[in-house]
Protein backbone atom coordinates (compact mmCIF):
# COMPACT_ATOMS: atom_id res chain seq x y z
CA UNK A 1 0.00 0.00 0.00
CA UNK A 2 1.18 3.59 -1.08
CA UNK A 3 2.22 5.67 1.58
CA UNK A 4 -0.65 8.74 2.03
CA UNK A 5 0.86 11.54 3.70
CA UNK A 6 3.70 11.19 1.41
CA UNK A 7 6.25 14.13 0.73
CA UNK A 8 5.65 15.89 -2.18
CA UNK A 9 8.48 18.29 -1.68
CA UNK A 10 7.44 20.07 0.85
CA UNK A 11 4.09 19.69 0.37
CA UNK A 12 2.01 17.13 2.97
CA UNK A 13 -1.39 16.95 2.66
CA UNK A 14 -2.43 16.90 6.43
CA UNK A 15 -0.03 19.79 7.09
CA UNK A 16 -2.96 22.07 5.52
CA UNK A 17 -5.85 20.06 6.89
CA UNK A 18 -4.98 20.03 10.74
CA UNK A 19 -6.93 23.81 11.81
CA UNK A 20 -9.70 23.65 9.36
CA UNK A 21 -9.82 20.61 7.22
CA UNK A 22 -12.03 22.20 4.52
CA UNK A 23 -11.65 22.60 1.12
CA UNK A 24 -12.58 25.48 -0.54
CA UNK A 25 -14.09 24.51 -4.18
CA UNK A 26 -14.29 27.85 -6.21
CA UNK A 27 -16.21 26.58 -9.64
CA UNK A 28 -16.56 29.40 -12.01
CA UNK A 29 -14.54 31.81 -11.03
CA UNK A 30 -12.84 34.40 -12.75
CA UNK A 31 -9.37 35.58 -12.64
CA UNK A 32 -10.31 39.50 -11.76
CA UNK A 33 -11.54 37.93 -8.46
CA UNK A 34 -9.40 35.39 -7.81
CA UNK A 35 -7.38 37.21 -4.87
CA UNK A 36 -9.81 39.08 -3.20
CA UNK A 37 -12.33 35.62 -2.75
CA UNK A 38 -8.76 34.12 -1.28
CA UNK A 39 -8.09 36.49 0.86
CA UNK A 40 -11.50 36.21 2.92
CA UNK A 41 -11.14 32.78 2.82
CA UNK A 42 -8.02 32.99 3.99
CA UNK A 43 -9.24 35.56 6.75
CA UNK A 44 -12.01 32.36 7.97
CA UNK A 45 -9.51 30.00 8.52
CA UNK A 46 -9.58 28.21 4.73
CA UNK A 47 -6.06 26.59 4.30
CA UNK A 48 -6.74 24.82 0.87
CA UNK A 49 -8.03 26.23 -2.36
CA UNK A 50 -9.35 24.14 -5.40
CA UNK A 51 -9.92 26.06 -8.99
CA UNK A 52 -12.41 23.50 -10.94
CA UNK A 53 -11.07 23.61 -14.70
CA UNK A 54 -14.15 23.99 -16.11
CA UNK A 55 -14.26 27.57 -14.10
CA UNK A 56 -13.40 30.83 -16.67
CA UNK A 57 -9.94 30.46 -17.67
CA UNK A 58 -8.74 28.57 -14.99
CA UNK A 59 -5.38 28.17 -15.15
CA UNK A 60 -5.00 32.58 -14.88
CA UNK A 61 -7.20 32.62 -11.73
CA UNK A 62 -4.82 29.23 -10.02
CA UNK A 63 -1.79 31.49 -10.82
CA UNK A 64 -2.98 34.55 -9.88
CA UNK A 65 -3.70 32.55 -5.85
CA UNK A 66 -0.26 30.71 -6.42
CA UNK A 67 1.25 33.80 -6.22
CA UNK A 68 -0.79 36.04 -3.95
CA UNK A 69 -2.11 33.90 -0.85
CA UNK A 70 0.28 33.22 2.29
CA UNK A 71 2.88 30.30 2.29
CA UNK A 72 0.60 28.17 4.29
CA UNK A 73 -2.08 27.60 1.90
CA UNK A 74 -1.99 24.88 -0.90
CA UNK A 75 -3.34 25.82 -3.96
CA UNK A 76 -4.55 23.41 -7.15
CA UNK A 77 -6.76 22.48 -9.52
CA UNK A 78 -10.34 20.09 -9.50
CA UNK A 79 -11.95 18.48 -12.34
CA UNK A 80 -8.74 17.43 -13.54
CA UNK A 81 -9.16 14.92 -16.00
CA UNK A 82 -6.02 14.22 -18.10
CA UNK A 83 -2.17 14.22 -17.32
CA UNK A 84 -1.36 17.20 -20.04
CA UNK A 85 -3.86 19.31 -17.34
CA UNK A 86 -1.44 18.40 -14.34
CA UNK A 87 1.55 19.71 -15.88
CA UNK A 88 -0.66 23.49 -16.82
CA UNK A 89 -1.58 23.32 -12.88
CA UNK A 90 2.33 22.73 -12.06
CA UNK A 91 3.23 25.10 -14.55
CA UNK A 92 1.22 27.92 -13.12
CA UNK A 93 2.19 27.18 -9.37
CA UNK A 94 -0.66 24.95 -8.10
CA UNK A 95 0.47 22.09 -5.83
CA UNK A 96 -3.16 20.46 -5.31
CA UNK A 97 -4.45 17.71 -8.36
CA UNK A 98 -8.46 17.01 -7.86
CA UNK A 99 -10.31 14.39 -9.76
CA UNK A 100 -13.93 13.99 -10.01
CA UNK A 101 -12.48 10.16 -10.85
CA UNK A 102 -9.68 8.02 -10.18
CA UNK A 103 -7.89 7.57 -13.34
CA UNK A 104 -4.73 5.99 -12.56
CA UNK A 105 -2.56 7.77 -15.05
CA UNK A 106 -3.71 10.90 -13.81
CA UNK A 107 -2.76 10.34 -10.49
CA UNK A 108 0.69 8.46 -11.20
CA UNK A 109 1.71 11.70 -13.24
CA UNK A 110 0.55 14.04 -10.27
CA UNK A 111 2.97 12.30 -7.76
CA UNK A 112 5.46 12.35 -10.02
CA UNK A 113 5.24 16.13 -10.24
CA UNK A 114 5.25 15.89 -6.88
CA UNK A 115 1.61 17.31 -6.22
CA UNK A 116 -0.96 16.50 -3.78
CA UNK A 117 -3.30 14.29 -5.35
CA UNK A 118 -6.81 13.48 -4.47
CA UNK A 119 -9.21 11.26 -6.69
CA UNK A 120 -12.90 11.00 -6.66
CA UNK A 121 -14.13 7.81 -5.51
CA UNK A 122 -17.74 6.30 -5.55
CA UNK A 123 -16.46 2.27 -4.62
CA UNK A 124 -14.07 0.23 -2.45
CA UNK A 125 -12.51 -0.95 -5.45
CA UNK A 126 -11.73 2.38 -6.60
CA UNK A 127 -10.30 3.65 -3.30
CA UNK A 128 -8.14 0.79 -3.20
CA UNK A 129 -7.07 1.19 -6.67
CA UNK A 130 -6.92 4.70 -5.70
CA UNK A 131 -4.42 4.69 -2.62
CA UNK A 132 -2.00 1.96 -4.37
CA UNK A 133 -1.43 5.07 -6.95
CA UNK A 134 -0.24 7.07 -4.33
CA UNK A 135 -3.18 9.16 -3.86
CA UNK A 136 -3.20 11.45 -0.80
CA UNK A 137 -6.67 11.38 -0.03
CA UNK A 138 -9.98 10.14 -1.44
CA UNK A 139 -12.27 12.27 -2.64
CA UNK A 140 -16.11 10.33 -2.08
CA UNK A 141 -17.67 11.89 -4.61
CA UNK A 142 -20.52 12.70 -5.13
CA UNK A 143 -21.33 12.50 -1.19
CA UNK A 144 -25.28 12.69 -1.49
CA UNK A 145 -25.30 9.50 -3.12
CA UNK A 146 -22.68 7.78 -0.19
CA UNK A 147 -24.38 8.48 2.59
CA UNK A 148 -22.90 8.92 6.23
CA UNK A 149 -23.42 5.14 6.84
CA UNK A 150 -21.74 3.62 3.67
CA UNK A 151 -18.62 6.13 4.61
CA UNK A 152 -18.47 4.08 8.20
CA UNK A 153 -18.44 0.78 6.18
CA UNK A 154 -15.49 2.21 4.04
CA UNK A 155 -13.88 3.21 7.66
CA UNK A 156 -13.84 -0.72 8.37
CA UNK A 157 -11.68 -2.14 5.86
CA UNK A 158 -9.26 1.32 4.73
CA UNK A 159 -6.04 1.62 5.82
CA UNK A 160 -6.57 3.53 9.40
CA UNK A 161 -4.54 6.66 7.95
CA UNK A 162 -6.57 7.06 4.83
CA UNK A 163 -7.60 10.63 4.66
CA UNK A 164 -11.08 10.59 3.73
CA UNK A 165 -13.17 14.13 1.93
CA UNK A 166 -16.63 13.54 1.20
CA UNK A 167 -17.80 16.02 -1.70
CA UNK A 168 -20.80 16.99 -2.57
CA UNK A 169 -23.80 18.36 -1.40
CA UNK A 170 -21.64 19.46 2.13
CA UNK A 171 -23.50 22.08 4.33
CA UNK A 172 -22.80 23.53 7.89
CA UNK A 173 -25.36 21.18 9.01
CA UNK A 174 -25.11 18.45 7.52
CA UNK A 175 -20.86 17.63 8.46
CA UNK A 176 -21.87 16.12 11.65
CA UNK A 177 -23.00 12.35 10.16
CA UNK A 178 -19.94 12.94 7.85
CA UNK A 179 -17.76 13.43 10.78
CA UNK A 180 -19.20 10.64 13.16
CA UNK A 181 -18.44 7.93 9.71
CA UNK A 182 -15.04 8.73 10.09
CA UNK A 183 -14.52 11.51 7.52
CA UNK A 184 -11.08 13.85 8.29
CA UNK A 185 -12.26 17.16 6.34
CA UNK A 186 -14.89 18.08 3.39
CA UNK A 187 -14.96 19.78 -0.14
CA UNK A 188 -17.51 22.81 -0.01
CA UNK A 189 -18.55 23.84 -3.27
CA UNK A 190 -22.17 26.01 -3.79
CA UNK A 191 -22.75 26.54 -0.41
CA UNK A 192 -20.20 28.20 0.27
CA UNK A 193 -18.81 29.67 -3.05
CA UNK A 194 -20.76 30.48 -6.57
CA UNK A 195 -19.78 33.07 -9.22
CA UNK A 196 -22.85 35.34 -8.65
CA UNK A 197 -22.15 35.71 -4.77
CA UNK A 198 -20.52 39.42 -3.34
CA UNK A 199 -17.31 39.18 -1.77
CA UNK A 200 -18.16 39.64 1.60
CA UNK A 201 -21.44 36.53 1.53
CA UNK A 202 -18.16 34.54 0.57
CA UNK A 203 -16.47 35.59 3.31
CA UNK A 204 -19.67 35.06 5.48
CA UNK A 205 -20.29 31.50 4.04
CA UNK A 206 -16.60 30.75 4.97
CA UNK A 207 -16.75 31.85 8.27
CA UNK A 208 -20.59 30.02 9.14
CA UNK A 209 -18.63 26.78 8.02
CA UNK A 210 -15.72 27.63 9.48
CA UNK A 211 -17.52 27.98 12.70
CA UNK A 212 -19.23 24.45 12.46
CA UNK A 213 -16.54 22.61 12.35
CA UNK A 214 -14.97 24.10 15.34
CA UNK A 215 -18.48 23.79 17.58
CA UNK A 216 -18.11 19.75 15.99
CA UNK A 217 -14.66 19.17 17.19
CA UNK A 218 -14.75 21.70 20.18
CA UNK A 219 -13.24 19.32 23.21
């Protein structure tokens, strides 16, 4: 079995999860906002910051957060689906590979970029296949079709250090289930970012997660 928390230069995955273990999934948006929707995500707490490729010229708006958000936050790409799209996200300074799948290619190419990688999984058999890769983390994907229960059967047969982000569908209210399964973090995607939202709802939306998670895990 692949080592997870593998190096990827300096670059290990739980090193960004351990205050706030959520993902910040900005689909659609545009380069022109780009630093100031990082920076109040930044200001809640947000540590990693995913660019969906299908967003308005994606690769601008990854560079343009590359270059202009603190040290301590890791910065990529999602709906990565080919390994000619890993090598734009290196190329522009991105460090994070996310998969709606888990094509195997895909992730062998990201480790050896040395990226984070983390594929979306729906099955055992593709976690498996998944983590052998060298994947960092699974992404279950899409999480309103794996409920909270199937994610505690998954818990009983993966490696015990398997980092586990359910995707989809996440809410401030609904983590909880998530987080009693055995899930170590979440993807957040419309509910707490779309491209018709201000600046400051973003930054509101980031902070109402943010404090979730924190009432969750308080003590």
């Amino acid at each position: 079995m692949a080592a997870l928390l593998r190096h990827g230069g300096d670059v290990v995955l739980r090193d960004y999860l351990t205050e706030l273990p959520l993902i910040a999934i900005l689909r659609g948006l545009k380069p022109e906002n780009a630093e100031a929707v990082g920076n109040v995500l930044v200001e809640a707490g947000f540590r990693i910051i995913e660019v969906p490729l299908n967003s308005p010229d994606p690769f601008r708006s990854i560079g343009i957060l590359a270059k202009t958000m603190p040290k301590g936050v890791l910065v990529g790409a999602g709906t990565v689906m080919n390994p000619e799209q890993v090598h734009g996200v290196r190329d522009v300074g991105g460090r994070l590979i996310v998969m709606p799948h888990a094509d195997i290619e895909v992730i062998e190419v990201a480790k050896e970029q040395e990226l984070v990688c983390t594929p979306g999984v729906a099955t055992p058999t593709e976690a498996f296949a998944a983590l052998k890769a060298g994947a960092d983390a699974i992404k279950i994907f899409p999480a309103e079709a794996i409920p909270p229960a199937v994610v505690k059967a998954w818990r009983a047969v993966l490696p015990k250090e398997t980092v586990v982000l359910p995707v989809g569908g996440i809410k401030p209210d609904n983590m909880k289930p998530y987080l009693d399964a055995g899930a170590n973090g979440f993807g957040l995607g419309s509910a707490l970012f779309t491209p018709s939202m201000s600046v400051e709802e973003i930054g509101g939306n980031a902070r109402a997660f943010a404090t979730a998670w924190q009432v969750l895990t308080a003590g």
